[in-house]
N, C-alpha and C. Protein backbone atom coordinates (compact mmCIF):
# COMPACT_ATOMS: atom_id res chain seq x y z
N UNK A 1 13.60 4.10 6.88
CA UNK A 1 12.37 4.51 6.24
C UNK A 1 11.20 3.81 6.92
N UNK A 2 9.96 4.33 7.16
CA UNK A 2 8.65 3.82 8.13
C UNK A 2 7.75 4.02 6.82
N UNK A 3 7.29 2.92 6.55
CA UNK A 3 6.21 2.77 5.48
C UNK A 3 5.11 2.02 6.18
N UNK A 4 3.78 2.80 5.49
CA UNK A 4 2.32 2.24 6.47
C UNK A 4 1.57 2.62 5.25
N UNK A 5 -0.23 2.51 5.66
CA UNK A 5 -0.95 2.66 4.85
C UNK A 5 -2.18 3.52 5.50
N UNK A 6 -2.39 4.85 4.82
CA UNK A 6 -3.42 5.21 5.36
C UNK A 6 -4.89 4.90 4.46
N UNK A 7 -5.84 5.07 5.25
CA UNK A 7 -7.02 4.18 4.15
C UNK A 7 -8.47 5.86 4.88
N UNK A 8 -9.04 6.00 3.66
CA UNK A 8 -10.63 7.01 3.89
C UNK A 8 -11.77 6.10 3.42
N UNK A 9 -12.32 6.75 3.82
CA UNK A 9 -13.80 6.34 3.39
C UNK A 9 -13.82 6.58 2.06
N UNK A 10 -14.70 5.63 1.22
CA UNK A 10 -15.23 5.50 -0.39
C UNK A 10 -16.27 4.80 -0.68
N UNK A 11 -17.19 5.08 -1.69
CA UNK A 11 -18.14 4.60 -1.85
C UNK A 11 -19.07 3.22 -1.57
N UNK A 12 -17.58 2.25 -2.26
CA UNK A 12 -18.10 1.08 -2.05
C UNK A 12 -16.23 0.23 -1.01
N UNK A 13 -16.13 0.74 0.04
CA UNK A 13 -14.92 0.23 0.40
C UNK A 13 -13.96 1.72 1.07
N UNK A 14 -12.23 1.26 0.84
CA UNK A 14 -11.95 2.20 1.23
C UNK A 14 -10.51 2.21 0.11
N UNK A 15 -10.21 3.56 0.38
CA UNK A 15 -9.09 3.75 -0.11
C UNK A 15 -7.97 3.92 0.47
N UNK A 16 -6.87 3.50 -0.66
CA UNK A 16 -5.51 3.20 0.40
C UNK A 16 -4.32 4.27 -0.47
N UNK A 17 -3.68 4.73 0.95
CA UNK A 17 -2.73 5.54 0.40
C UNK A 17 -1.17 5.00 0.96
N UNK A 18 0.14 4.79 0.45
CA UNK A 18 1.05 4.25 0.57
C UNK A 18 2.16 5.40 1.26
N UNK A 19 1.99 5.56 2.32
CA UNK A 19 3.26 6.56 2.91
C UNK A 19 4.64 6.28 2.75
N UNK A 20 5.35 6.76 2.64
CA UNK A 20 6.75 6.71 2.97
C UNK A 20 7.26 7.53 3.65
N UNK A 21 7.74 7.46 4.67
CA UNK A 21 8.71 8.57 5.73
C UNK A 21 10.22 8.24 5.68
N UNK A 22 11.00 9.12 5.36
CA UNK A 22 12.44 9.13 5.71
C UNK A 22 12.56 10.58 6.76
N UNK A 23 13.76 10.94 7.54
CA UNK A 23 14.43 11.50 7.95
C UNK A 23 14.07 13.06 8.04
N UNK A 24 13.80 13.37 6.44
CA UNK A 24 13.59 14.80 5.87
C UNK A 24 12.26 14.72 4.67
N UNK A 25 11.61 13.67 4.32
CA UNK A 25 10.58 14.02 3.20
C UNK A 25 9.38 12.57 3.48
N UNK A 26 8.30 13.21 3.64
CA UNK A 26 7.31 11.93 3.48
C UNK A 26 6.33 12.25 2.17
N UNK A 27 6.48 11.11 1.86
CA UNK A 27 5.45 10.55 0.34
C UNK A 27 4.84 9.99 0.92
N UNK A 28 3.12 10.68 0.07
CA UNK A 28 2.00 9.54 0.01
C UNK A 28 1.61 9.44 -1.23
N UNK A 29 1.54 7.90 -1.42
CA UNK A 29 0.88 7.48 -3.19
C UNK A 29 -0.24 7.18 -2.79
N UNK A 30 -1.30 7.78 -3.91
CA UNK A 30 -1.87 7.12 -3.77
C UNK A 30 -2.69 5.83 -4.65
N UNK A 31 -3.06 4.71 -3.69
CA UNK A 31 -3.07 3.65 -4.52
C UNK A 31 -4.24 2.85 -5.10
N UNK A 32 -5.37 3.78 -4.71
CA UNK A 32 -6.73 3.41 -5.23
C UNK A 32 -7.83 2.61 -4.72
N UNK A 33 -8.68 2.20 -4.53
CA UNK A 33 -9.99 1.15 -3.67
C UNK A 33 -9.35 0.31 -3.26
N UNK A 34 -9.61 -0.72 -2.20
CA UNK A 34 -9.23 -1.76 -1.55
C UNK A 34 -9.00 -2.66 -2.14
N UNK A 35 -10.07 -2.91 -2.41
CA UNK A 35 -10.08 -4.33 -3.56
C UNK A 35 -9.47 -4.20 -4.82
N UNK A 36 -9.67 -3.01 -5.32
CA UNK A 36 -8.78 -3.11 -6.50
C UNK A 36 -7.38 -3.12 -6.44
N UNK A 37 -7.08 -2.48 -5.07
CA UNK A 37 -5.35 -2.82 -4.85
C UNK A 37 -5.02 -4.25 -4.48
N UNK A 38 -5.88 -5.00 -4.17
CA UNK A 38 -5.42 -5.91 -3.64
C UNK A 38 -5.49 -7.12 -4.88
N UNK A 39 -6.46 -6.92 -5.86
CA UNK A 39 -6.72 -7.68 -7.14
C UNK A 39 -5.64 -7.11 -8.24
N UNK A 40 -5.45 -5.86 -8.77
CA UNK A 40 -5.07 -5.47 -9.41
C UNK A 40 -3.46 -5.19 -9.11
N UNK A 41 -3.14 -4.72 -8.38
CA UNK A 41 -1.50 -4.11 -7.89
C UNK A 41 -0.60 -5.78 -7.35
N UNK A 42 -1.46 -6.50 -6.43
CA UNK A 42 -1.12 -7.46 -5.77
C UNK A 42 -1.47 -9.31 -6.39
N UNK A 43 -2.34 -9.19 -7.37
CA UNK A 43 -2.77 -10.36 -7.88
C UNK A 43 -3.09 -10.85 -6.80
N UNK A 44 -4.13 -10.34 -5.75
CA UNK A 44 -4.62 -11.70 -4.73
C UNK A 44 -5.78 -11.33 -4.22
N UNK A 45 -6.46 -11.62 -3.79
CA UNK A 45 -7.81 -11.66 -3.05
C UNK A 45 -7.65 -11.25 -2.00
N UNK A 46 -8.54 -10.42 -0.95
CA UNK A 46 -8.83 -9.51 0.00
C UNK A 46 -8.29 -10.26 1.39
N UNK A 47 -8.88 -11.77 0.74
CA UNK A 47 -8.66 -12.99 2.11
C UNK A 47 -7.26 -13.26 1.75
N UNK A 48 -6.52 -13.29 1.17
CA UNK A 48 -5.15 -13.78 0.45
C UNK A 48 -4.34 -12.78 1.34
N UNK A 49 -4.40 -11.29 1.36
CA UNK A 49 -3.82 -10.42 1.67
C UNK A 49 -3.88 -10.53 3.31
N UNK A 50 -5.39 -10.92 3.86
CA UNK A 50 -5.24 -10.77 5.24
C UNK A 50 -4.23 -12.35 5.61
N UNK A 51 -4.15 -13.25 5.08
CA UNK A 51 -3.45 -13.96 5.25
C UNK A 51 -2.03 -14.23 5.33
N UNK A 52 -1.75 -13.33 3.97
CA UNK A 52 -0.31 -12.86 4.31
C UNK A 52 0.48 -11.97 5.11
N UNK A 53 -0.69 -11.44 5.30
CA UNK A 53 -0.10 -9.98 6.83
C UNK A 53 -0.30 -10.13 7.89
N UNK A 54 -1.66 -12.02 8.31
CA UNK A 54 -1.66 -12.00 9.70
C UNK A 54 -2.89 -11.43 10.41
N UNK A 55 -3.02 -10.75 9.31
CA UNK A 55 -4.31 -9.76 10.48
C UNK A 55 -5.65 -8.72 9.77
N UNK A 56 -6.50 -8.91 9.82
CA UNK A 56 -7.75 -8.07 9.00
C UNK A 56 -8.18 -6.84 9.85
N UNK A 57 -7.47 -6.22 11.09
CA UNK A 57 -7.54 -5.63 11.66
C UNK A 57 -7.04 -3.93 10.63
N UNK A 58 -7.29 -3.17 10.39
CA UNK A 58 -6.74 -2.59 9.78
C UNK A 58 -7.45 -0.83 10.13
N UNK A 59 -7.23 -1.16 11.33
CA UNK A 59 -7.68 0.50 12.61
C UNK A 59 -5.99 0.32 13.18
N UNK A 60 -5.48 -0.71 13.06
CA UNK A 60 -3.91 -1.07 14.14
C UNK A 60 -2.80 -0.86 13.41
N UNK A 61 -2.29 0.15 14.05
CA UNK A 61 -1.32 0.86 13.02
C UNK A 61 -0.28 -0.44 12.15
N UNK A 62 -0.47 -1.17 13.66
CA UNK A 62 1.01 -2.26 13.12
C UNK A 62 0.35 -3.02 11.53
N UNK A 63 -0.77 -3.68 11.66
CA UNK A 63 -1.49 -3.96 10.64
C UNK A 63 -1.04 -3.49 9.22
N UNK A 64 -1.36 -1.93 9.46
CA UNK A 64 -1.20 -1.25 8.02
C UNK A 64 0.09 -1.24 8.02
N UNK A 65 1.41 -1.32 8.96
CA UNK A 65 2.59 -1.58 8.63
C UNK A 65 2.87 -2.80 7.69
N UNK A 66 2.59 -3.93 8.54
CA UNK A 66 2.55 -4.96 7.66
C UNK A 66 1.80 -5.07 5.88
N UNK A 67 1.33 -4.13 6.19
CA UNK A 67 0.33 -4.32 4.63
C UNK A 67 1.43 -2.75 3.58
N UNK A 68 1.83 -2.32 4.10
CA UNK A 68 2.80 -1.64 3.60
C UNK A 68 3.55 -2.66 3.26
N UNK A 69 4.44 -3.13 3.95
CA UNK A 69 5.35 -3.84 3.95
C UNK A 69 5.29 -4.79 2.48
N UNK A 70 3.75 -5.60 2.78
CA UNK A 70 3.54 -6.48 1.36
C UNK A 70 3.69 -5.83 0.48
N UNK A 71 3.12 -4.78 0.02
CA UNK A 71 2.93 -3.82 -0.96
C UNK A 71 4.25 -3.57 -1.53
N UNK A 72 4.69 -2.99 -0.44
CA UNK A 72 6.53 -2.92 -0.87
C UNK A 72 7.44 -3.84 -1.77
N UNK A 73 7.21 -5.00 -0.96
CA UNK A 73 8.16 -6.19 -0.91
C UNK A 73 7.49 -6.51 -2.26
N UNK A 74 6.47 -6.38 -2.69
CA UNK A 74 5.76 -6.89 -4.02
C UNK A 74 6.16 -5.81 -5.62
N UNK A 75 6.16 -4.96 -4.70
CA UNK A 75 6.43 -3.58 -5.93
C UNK A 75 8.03 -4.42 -6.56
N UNK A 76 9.39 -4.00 -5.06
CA UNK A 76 10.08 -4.64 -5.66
C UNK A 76 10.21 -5.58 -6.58
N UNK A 77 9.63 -7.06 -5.90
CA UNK A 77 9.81 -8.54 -6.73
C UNK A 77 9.20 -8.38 -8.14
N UNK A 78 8.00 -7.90 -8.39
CA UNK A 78 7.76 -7.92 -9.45
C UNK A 78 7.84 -7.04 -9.76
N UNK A 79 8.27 -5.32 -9.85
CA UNK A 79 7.81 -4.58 -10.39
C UNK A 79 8.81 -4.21 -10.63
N UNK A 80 10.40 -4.08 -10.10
CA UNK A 80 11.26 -3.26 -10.17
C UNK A 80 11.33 -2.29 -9.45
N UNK A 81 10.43 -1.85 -8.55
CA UNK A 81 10.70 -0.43 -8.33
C UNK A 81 10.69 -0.52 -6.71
N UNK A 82 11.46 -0.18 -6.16
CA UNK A 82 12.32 0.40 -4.75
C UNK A 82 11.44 1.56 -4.34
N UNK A 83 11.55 1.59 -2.60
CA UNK A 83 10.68 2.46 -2.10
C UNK A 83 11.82 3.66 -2.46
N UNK A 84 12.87 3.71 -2.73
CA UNK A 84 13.76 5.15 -2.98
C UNK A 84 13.47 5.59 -4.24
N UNK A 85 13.04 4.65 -5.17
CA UNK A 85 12.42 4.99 -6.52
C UNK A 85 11.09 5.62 -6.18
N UNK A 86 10.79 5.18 -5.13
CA UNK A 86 8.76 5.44 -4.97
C UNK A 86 9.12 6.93 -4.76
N UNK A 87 9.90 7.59 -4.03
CA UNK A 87 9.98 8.59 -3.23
C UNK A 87 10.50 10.03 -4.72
N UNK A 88 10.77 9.60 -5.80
CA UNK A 88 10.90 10.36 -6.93
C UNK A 88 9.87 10.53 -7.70
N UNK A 89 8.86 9.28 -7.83
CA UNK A 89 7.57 9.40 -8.74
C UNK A 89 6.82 10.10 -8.38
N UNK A 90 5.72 10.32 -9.08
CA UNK A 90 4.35 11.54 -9.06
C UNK A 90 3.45 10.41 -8.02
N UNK A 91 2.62 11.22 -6.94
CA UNK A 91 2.02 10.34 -6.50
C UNK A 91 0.74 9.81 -6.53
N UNK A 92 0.56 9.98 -7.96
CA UNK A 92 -0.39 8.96 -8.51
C UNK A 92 -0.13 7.64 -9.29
N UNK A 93 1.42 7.44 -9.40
CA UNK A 93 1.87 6.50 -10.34
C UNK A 93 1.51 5.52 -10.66
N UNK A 94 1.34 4.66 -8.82
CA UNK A 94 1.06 3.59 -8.82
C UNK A 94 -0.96 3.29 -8.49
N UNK A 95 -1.52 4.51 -8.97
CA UNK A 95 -2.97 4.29 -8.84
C UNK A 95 -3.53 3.12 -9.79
N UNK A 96 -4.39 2.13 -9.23
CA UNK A 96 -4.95 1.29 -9.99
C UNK A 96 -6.39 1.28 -10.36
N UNK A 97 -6.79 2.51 -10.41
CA UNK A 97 -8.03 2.94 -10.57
C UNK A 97 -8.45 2.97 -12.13
């Protein structure tokens, strides 16, 4: 499975959407303003997040890999829920808007 993050333009920031690709089906969630994903979904600060991924670059695909990746690895630990679970939900589930 290849999980990344695509991000658009928004008012005040940007918005982030959570891909998932397998084999035969790609999901995108989507996951709401920057900051609010990163305060709200992640419990951490904007600087917290570039810290844990390494990099504030976020035009570089690898970047938004890594920031997938957190996202992921975080859903699991605290949340229960598996990117094979992600790939059944509606894809607004995890909006924190």
């Amino acid at each position: 499975m290849i999980a990344t993050i695509e991000t658009s333009p928004d008012y005040f920031g940007r918005k982030w959407h959570l891909v998932l690709q397998t084999k035969t089906t790609t999901k995108k969630m989507f996951l709401g303003q920057d900051v609010k994903v990163c305060q709200r979904l992640l419990g951490m600060t904007p600087k917290e997040v570039v810290e844990a991924i390494g990099d504030s670059n976020l035009g570089d695909p690898k970047t938004l890999q890594k920031l997938a990746g957190l996202i992921l690895d975080h859903l699991k630990t605290h949340h229960l829920i598996t990117p094979k679970k992600i790939l059944t939900m509606e894809p607004w589930d995890l909006a924190v808007e």
